[in-house]
PDB file of N, CA and C in Angstrom:
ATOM      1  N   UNK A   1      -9.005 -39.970 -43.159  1.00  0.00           N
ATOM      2  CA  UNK A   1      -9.641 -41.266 -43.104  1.00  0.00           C
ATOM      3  C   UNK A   1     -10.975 -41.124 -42.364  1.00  0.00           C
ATOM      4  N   UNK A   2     -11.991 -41.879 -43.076  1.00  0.00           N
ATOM      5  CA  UNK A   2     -13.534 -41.604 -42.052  1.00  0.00           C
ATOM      6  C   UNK A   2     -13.360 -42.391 -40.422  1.00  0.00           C
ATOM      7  N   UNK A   3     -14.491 -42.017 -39.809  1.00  0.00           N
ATOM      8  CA  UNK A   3     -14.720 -42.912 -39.084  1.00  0.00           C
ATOM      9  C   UNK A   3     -14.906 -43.569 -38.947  1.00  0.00           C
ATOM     10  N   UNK A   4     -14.526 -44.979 -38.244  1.00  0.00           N
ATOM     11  CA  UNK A   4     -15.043 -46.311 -38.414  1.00  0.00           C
ATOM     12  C   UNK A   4     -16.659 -46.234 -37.657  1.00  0.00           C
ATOM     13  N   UNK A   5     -16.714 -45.554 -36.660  1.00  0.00           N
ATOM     14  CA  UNK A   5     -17.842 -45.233 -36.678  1.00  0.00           C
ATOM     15  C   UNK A   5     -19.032 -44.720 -37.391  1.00  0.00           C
ATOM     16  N   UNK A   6     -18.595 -43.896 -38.210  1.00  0.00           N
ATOM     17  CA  UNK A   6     -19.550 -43.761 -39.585  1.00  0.00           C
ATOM     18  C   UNK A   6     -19.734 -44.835 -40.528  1.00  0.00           C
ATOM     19  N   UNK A   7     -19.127 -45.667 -40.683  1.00  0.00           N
ATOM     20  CA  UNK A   7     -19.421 -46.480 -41.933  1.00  0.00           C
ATOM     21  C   UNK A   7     -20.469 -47.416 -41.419  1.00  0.00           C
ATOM     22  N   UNK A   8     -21.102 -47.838 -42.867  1.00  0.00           N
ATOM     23  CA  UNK A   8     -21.715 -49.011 -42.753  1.00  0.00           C
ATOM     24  C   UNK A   8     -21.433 -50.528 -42.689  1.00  0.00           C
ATOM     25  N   UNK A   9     -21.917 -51.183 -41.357  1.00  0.00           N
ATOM     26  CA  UNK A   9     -21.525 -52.704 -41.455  1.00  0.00           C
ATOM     27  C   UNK A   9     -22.360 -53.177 -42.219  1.00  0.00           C
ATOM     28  N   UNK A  10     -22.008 -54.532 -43.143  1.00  0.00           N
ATOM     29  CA  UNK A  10     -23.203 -55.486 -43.626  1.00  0.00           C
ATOM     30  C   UNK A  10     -24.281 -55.724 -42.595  1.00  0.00           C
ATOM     31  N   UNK A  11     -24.394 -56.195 -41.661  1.00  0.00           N
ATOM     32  CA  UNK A  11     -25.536 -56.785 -41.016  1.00  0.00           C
ATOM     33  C   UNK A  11     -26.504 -55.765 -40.346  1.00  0.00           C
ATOM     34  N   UNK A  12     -25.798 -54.681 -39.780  1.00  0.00           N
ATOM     35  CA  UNK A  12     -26.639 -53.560 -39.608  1.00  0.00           C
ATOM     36  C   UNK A  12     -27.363 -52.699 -40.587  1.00  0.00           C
ATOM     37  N   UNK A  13     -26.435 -52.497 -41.476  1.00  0.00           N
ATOM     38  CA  UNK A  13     -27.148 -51.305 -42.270  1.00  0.00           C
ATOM     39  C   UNK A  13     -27.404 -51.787 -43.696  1.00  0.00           C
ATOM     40  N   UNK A  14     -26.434 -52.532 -44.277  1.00  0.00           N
ATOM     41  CA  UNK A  14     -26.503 -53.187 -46.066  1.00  0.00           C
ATOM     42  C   UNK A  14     -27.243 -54.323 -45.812  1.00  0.00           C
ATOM     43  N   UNK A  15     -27.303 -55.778 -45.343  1.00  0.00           N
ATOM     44  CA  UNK A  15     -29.041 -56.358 -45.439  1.00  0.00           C
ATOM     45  C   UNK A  15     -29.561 -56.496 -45.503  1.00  0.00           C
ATOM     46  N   UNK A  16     -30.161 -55.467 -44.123  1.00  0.00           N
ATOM     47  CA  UNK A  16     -31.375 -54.726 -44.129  1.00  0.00           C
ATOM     48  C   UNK A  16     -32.066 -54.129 -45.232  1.00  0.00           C
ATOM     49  N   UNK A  17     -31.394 -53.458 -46.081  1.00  0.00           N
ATOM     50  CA  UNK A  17     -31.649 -53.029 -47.247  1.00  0.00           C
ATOM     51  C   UNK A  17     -32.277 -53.866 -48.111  1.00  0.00           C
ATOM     52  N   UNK A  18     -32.072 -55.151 -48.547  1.00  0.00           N
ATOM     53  CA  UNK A  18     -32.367 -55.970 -49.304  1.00  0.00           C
ATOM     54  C   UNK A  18     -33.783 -56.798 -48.579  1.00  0.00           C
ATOM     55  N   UNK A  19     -34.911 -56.798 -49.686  1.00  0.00           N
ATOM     56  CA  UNK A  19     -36.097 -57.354 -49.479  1.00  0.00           C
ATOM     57  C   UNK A  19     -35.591 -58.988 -49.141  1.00  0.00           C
ATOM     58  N   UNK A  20     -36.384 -60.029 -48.858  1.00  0.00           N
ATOM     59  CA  UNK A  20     -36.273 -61.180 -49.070  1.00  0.00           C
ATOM     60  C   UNK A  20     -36.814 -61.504 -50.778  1.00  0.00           C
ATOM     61  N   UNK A  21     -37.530 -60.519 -51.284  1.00  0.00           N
ATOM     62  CA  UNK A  21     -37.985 -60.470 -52.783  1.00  0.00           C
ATOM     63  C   UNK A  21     -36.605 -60.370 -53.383  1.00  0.00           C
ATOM     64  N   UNK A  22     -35.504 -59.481 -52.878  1.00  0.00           N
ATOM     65  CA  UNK A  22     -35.010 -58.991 -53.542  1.00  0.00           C
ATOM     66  C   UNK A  22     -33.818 -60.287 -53.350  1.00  0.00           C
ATOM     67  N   UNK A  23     -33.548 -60.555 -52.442  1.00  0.00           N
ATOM     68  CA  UNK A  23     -32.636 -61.658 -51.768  1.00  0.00           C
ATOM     69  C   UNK A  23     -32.761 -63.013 -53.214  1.00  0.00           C
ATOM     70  N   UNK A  24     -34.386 -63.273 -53.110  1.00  0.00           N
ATOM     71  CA  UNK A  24     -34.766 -64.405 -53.936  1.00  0.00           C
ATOM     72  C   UNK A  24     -34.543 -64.395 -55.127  1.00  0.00           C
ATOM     73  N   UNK A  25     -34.831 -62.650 -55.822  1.00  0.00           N
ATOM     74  CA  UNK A  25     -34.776 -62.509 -57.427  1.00  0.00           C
ATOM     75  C   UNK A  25     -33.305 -62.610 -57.627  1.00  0.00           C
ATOM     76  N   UNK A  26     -32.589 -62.879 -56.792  1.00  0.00           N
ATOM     77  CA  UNK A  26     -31.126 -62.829 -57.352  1.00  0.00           C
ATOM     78  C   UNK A  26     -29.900 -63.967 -57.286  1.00  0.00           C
ATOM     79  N   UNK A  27     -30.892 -64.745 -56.383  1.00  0.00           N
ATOM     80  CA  UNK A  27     -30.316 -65.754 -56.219  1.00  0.00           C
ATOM     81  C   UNK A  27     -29.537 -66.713 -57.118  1.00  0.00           C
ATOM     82  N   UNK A  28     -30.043 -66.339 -57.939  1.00  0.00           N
ATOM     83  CA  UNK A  28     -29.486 -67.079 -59.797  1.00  0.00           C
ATOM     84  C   UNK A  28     -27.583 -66.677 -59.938  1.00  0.00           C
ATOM     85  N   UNK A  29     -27.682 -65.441 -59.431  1.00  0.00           N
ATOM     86  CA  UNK A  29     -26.398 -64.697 -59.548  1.00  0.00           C
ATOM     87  C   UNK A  29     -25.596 -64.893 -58.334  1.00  0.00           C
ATOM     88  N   UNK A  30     -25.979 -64.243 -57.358  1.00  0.00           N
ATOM     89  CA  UNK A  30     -25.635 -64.488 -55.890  1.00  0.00           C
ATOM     90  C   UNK A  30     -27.094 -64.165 -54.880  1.00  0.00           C
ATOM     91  N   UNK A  31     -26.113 -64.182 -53.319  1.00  0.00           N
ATOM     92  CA  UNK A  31     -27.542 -64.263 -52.673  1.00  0.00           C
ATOM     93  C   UNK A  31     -26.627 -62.465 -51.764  1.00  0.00           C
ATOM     94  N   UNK A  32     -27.937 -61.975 -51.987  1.00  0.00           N
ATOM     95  CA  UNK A  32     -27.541 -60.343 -51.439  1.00  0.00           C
ATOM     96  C   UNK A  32     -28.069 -60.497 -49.460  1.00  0.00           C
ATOM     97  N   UNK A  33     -28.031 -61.606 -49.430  1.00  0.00           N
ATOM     98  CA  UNK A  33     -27.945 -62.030 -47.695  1.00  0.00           C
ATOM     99  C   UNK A  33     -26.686 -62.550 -47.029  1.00  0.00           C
ATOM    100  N   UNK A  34     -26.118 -62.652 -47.941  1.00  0.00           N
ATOM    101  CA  UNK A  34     -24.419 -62.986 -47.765  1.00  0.00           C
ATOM    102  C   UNK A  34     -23.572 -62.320 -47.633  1.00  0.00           C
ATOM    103  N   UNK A  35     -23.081 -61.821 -47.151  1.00  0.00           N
ATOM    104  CA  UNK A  35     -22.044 -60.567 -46.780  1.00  0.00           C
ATOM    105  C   UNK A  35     -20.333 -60.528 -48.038  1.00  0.00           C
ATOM    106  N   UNK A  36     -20.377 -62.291 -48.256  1.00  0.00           N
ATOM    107  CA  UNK A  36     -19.034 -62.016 -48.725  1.00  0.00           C
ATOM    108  C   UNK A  36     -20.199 -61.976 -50.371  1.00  0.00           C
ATOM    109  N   UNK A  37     -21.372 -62.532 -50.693  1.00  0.00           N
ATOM    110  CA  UNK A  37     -21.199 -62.579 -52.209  1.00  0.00           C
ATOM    111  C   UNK A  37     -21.697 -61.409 -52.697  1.00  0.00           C
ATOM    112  N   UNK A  38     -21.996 -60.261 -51.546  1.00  0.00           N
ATOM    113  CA  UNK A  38     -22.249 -59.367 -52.000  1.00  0.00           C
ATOM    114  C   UNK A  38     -20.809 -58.265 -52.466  1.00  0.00           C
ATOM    115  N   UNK A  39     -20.341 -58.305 -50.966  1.00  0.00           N
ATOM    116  CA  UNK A  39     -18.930 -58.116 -51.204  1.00  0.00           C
ATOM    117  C   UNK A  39     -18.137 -58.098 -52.971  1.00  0.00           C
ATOM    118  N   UNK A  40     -18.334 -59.238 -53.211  1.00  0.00           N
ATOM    119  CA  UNK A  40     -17.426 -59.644 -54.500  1.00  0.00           C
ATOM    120  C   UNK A  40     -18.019 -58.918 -55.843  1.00  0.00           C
ATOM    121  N   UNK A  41     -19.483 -58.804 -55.552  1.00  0.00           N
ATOM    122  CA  UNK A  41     -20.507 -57.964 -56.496  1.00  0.00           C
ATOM    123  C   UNK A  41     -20.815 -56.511 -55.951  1.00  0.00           C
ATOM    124  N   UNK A  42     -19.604 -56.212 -55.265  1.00  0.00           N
ATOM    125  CA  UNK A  42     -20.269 -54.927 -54.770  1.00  0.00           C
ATOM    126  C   UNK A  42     -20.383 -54.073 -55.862  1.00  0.00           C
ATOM    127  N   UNK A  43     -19.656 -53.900 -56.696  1.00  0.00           N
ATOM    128  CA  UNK A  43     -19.302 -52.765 -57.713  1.00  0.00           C
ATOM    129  C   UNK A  43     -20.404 -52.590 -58.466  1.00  0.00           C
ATOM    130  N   UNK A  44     -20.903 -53.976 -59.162  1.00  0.00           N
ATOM    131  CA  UNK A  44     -21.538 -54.554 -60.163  1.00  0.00           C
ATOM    132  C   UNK A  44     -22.927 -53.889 -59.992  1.00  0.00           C
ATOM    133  N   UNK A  45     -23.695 -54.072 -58.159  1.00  0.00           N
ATOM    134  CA  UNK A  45     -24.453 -54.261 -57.722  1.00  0.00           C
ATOM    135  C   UNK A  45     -24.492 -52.405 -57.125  1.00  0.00           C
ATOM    136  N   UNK A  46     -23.468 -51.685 -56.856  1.00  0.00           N
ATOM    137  CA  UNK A  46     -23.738 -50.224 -57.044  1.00  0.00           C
ATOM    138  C   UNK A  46     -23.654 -49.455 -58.354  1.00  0.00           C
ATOM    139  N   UNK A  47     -23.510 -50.370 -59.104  1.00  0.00           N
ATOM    140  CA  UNK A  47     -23.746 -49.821 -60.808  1.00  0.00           C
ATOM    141  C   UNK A  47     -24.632 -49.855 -61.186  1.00  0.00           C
ATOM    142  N   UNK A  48     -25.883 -50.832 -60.974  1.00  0.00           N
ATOM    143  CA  UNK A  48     -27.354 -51.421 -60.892  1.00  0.00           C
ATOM    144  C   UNK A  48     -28.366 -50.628 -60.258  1.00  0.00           C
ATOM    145  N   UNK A  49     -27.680 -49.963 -58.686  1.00  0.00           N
ATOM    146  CA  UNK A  49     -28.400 -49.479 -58.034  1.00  0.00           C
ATOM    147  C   UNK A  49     -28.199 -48.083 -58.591  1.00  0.00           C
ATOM    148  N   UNK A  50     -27.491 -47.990 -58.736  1.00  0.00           N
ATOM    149  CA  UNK A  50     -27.292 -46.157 -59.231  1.00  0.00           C
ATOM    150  C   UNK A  50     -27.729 -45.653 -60.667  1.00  0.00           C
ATOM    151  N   UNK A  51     -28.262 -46.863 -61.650  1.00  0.00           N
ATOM    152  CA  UNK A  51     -29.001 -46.898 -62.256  1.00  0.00           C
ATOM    153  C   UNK A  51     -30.651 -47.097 -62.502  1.00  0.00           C
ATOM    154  N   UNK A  52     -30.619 -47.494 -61.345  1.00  0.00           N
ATOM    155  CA  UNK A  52     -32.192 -47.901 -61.053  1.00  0.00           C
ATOM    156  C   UNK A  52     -32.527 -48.618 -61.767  1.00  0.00           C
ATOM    157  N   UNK A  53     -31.707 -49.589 -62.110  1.00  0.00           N
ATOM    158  CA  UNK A  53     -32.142 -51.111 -62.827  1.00  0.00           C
ATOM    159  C   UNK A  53     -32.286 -51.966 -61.765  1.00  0.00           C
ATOM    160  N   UNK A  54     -32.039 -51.983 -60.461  1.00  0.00           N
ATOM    161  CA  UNK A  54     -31.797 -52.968 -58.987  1.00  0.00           C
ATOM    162  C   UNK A  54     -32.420 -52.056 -58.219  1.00  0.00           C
ATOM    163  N   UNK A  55     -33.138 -52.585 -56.916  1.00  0.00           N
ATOM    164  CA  UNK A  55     -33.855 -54.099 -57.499  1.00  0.00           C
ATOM    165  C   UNK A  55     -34.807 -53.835 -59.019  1.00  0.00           C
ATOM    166  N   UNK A  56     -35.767 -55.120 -59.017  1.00  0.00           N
ATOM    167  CA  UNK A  56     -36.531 -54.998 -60.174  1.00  0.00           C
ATOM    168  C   UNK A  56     -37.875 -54.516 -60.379  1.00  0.00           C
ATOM    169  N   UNK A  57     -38.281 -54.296 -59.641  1.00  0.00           N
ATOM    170  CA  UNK A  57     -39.544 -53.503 -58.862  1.00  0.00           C
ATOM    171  C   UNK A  57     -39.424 -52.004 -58.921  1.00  0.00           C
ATOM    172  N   UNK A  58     -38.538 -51.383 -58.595  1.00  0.00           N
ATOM    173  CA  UNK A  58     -37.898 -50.277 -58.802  1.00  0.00           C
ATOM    174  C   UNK A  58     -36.790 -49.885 -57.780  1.00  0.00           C
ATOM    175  N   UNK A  59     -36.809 -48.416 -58.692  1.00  0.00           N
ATOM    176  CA  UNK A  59     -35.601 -47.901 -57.708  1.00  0.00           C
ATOM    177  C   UNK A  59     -35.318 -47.665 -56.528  1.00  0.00           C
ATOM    178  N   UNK A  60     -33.705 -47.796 -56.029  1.00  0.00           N
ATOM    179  CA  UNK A  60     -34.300 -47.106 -54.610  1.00  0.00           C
ATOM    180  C   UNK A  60     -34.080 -46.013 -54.409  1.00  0.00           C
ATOM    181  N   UNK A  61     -34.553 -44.987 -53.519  1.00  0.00           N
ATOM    182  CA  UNK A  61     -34.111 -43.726 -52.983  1.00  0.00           C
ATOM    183  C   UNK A  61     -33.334 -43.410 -52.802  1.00  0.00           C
ATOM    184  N   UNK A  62     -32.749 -41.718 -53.181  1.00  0.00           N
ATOM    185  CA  UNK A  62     -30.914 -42.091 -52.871  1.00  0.00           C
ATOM    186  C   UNK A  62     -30.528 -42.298 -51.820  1.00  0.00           C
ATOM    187  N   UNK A  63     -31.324 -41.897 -50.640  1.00  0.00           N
ATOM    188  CA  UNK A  63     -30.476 -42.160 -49.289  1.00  0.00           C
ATOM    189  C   UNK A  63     -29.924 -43.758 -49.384  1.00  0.00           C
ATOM    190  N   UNK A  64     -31.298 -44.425 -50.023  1.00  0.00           N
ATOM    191  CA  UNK A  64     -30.703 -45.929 -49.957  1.00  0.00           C
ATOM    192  C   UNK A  64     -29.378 -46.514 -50.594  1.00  0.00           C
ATOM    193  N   UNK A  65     -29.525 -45.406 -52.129  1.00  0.00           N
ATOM    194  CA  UNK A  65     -27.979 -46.175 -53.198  1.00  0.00           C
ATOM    195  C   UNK A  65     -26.839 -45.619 -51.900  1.00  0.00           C
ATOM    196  N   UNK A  66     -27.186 -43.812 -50.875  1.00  0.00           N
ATOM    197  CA  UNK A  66     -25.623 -43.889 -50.929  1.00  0.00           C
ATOM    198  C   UNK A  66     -25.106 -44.476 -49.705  1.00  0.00           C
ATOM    199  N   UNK A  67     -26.044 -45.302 -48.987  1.00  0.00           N
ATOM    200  CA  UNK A  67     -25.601 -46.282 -47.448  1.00  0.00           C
ATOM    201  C   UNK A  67     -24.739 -47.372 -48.180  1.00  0.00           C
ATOM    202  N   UNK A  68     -25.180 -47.603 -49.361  1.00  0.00           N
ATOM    203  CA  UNK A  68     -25.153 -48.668 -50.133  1.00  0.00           C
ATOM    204  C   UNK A  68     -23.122 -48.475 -50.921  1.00  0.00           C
ATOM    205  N   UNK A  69     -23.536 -47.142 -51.453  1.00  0.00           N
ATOM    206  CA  UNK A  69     -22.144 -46.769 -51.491  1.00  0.00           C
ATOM    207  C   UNK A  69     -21.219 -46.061 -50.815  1.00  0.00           C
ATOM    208  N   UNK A  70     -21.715 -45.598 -49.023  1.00  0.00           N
ATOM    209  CA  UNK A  70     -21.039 -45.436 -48.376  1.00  0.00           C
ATOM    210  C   UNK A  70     -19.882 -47.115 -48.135  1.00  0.00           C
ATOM    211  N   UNK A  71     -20.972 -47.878 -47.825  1.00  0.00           N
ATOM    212  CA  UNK A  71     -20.535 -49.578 -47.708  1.00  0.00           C
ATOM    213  C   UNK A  71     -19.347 -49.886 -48.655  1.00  0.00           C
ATOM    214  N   UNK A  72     -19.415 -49.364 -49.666  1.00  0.00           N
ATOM    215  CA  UNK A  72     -18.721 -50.143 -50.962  1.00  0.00           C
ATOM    216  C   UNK A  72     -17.212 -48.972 -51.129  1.00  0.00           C
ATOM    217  N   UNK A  73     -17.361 -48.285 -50.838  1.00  0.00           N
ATOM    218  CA  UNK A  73     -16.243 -47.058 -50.618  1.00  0.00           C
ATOM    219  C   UNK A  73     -15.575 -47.319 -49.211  1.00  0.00           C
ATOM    220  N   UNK A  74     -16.234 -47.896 -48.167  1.00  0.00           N
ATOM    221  CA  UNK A  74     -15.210 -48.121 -46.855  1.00  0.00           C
ATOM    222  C   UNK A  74     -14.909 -49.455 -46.856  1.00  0.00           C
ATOM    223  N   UNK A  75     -14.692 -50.175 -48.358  1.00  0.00           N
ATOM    224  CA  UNK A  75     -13.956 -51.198 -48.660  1.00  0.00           C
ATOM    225  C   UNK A  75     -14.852 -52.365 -47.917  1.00  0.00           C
ATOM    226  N   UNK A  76     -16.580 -52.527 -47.972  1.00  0.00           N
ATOM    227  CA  UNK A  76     -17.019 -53.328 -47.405  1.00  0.00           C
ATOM    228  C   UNK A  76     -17.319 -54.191 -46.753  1.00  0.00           C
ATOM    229  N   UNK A  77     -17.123 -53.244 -45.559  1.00  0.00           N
ATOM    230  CA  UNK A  77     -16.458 -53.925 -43.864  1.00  0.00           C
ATOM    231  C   UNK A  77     -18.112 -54.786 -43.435  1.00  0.00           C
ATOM    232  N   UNK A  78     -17.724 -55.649 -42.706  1.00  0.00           N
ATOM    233  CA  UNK A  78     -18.645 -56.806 -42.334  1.00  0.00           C
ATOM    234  C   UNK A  78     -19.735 -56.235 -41.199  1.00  0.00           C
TER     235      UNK A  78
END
């Protein structure tokens, strides 16, 4: 089992990640400033990113997809 110390929380490390551009362009769907509606789209939203279709501006770097899917693999603790 990892460390709980290694993983990523939403407010520290997944957030942050997200522009307020990026927050706004998505708002239609959910809001990626929300911890639980990201939560519920996590999958959706590391399928996007690991495609470099998300955000829409472009891709992000991998360090960024894998904080992103460290988050979504330690069952997306708050």
């Amino acid at each position: 089992m990892a460390d709980p110390a290694d993983q990523p929380s939403f407010e520290l490390d997944i957030r942050p990640l997200f522009s307020q551009r990026d927050q706004e362009a998505m708002l239609i769907a959910f809001d990626l400033w929300d911890a639980e509606d990201v939560r519920d789209h996590a999958d959706e939203i590391l399928d996007q990113l690991e495609a470099g279709r998300m955000p829409c501006y472009g891709a992000w770097p991998d360090e960024k997809v894998a904080v992103f899917r460290r988050w979504v693999e330690a069952d997306a603790p708050s």
